[in-house]
Protein backbone atom coordinates (compact mmCIF):
# COMPACT_ATOMS: atom_id res chain seq x y z
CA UNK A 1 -35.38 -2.66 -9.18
CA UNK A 2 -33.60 0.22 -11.41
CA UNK A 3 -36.73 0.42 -13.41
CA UNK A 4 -38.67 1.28 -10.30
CA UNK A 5 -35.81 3.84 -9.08
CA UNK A 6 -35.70 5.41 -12.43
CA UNK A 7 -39.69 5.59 -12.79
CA UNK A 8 -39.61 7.53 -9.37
CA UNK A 9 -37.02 9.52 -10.37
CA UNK A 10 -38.72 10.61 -13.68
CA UNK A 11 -41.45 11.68 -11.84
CA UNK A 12 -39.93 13.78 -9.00
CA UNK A 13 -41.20 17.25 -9.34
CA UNK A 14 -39.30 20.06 -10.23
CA UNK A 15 -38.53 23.09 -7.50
CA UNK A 16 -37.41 25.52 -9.97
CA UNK A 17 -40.12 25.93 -12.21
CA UNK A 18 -40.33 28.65 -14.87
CA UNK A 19 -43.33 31.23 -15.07
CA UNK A 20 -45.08 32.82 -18.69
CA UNK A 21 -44.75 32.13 -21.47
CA UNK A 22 -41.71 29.44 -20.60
CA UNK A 23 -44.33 27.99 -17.66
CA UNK A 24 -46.81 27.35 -20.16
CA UNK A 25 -44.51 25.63 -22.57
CA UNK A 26 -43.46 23.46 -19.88
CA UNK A 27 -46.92 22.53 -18.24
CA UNK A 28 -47.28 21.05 -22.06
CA UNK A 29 -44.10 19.18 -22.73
CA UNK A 30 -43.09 18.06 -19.41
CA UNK A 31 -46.19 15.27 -19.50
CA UNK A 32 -44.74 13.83 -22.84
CA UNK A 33 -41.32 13.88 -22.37
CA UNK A 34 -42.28 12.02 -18.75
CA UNK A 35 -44.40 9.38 -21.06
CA UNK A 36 -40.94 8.71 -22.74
CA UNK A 37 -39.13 8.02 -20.06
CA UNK A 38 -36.89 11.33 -20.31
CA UNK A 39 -36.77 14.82 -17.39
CA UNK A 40 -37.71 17.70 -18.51
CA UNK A 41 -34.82 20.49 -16.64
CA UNK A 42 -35.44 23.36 -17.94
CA UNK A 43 -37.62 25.65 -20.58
CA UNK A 44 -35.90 28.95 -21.72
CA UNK A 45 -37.17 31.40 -24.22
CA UNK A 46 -34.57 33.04 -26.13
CA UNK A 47 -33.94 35.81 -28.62
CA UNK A 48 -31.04 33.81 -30.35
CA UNK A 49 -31.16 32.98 -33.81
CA UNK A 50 -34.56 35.31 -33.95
CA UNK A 51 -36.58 33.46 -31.55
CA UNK A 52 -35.32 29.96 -30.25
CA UNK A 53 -37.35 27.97 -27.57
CA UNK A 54 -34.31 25.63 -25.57
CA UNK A 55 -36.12 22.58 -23.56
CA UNK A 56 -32.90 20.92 -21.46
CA UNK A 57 -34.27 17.19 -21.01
CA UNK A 58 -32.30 13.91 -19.36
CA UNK A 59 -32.99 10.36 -18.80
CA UNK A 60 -33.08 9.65 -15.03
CA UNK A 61 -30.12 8.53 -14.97
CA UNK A 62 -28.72 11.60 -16.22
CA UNK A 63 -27.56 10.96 -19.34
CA UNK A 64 -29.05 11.89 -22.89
CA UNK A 65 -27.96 11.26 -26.68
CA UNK A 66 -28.69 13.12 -29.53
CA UNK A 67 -30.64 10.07 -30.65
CA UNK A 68 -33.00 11.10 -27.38
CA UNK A 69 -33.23 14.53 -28.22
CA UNK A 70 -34.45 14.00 -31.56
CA UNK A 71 -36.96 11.59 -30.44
CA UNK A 72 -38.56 14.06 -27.69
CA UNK A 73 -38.27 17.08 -30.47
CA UNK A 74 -40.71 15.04 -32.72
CA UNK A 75 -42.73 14.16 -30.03
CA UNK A 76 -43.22 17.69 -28.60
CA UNK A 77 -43.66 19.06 -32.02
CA UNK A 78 -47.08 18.43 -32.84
CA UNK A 79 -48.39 19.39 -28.85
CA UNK A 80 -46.57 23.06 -29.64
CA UNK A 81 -47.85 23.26 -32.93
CA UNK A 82 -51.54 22.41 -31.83
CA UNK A 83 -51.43 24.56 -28.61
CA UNK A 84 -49.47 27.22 -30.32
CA UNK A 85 -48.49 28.97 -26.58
CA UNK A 86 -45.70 31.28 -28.72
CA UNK A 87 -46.97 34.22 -30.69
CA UNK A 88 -44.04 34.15 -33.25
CA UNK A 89 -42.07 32.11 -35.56
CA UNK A 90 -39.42 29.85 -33.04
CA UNK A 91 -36.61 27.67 -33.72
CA UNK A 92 -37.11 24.93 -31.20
CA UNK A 93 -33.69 22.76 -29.46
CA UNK A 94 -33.87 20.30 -27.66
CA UNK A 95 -30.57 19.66 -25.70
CA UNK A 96 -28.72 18.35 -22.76
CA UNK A 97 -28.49 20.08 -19.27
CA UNK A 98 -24.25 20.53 -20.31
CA UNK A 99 -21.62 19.46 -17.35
CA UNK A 100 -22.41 23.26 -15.77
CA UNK A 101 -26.29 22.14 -15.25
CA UNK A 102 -28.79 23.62 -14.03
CA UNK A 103 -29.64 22.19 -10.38
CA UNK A 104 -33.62 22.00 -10.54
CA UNK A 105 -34.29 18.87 -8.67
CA UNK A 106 -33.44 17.76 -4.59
CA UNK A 107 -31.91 14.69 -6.25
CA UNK A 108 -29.78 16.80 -8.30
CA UNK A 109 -28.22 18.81 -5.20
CA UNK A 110 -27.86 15.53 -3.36
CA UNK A 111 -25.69 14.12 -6.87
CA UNK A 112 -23.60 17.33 -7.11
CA UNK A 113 -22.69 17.69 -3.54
CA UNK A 114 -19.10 19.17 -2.92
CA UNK A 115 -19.09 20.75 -6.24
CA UNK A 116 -19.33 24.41 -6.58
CA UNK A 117 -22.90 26.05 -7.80
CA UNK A 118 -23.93 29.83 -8.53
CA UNK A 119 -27.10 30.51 -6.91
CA UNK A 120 -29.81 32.81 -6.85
CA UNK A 121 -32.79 33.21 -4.46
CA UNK A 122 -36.37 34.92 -4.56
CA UNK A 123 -35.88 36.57 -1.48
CA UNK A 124 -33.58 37.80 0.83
CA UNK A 125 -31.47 34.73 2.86
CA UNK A 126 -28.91 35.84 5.43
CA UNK A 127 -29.11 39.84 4.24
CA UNK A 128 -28.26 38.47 0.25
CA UNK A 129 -29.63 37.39 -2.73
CA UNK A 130 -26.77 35.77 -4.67
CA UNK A 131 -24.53 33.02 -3.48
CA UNK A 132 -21.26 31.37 -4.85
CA UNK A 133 -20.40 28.34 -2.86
CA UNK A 134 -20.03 24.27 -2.37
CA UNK A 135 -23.04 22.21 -1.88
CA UNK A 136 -22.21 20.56 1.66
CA UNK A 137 -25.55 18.97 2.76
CA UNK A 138 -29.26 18.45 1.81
CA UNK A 139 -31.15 18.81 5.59
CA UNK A 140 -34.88 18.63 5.17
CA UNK A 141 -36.17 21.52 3.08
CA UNK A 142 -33.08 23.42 2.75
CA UNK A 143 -29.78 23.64 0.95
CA UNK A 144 -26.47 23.72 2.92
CA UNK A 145 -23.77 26.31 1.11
CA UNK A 146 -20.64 26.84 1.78
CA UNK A 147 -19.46 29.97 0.63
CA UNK A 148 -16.83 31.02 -1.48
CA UNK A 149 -14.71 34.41 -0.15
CA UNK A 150 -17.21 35.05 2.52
CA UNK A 151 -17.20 39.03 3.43
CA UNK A 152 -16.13 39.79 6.85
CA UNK A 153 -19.04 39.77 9.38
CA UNK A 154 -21.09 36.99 7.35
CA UNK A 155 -21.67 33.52 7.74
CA UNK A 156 -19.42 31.18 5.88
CA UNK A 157 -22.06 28.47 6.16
CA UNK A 158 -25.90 29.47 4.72
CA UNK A 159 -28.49 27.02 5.10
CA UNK A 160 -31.18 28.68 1.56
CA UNK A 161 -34.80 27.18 1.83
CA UNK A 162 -35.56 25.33 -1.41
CA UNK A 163 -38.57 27.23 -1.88
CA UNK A 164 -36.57 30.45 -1.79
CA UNK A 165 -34.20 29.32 -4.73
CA UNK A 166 -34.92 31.14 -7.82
CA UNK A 167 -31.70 29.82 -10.14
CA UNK A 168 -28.48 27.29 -9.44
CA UNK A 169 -26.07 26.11 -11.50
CA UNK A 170 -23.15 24.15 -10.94
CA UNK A 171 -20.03 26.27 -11.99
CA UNK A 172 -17.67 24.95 -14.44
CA UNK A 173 -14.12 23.24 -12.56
CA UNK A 174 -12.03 20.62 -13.33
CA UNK A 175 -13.04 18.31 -10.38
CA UNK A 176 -17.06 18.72 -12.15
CA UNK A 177 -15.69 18.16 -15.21
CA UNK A 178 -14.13 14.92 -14.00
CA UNK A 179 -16.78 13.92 -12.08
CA UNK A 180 -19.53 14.45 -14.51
CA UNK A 181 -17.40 12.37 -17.42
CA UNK A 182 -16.85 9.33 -14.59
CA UNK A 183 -20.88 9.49 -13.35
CA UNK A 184 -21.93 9.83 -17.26
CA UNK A 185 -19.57 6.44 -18.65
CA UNK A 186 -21.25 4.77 -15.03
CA UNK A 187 -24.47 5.89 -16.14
CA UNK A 188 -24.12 4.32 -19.69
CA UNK A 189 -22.62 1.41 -18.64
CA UNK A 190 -25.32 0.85 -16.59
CA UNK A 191 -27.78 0.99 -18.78
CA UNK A 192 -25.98 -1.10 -21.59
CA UNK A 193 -25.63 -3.57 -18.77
CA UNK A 194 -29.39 -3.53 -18.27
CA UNK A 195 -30.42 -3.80 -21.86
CA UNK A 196 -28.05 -7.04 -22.18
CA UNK A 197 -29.45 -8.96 -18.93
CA UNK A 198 -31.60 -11.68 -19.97
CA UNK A 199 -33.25 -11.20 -16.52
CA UNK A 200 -34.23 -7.52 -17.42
CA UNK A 201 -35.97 -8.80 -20.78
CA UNK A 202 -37.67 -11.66 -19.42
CA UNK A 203 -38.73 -9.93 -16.22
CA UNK A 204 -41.96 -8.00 -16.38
């Protein structure tokens, strides 16, 4: 029964998706990090350390070692070096999403509700572009915000189409913090459970 959730999980699509350069480096990677079981988040070109290409990846779960990022670097090595989609020399990292994640996924607004996000749309949503605010509800296709030191004359409530989110990430507070060490021992424990069940090995 996990295996199935996490197998759907792995495979639920992505509504902030990255464009250029970074959207053809994704369209490669995100296949073979799905064949090992991992999420690709997020793909991010960068002009640190001379050129570094950042791929955020998770297990479903939510939860990634360094043992797991090494294994999807050497995996996605070879498919960048073949395709070549970057004209220059690269230093490629492979990391975690970090506690103040980006939000890419429904799944992930549904996990992180009540905790505070910045977000950023493609298009104008109640007369703005750029919200601060507490995830309150996912209601069909849309996000539920509420703001942060709403301006007079606006709503304090915003329901933002997902299709009109261009960036969101959860802001950094203690409760997160908390809340993201509690879900990530859970998480872990989980799994450890799962690897130890004689059921789980013999099942199949």
């Amino acid at each position: 029964m996990t295996t199935d959730t996490s197998a759907d999980l792995s495979h639920e699509p992505r509504l902030i998706v990255e464009d250029g350069v970074e959207g053809i480096v994704a369209a490669l990677v995100e296949p073979v990090i799905e064949q090992l079981g991992y999420r690709l988040v997020r793909v991010r070109l960068s002009q640190m350390n001379g050129q570094t290409l950042q791929i955020m990846a998770e297990r479903p779960d939510g939860t990634i070692s360094v043992e797991d990022c090494e294994a999807i670097s050497r995996a996605i090595s070879p498919v960048l070096d073949v395709e070549d989609p970057i004209d220059r020399e690269y230093h490629l990292e492979v990391s975690s999403p970090g506690i103040d994640r980006p939000l890419v996924r429904r799944t992930d607004f549904e996990t992180w509700m009540q905790h505070t996000l910045k977000l950023e749309t493609t298009r104008i949503v109640a007369n703005r572009k750029r919200f601060r605010g507490k995830i309150i509800a996912v209601v069909g296709d849309e996000i539920r915000l509420e703001r942060d030191e709403t301006p007079p004359g606006e709503e304090t409530v915003v329901d933002v189409p997902m299709d009109a989110i261009g960036d969101a990430r959860l802001m950094l507070t203690d409760e997160l913090i908390a809340a993201a060490l509690k879900a990530d021992k859970q998480a872990r424990k989980a799994r450890a459970g799962n690897d130890n069940d004689p059921e789980d090995v013999s099942g199949g």
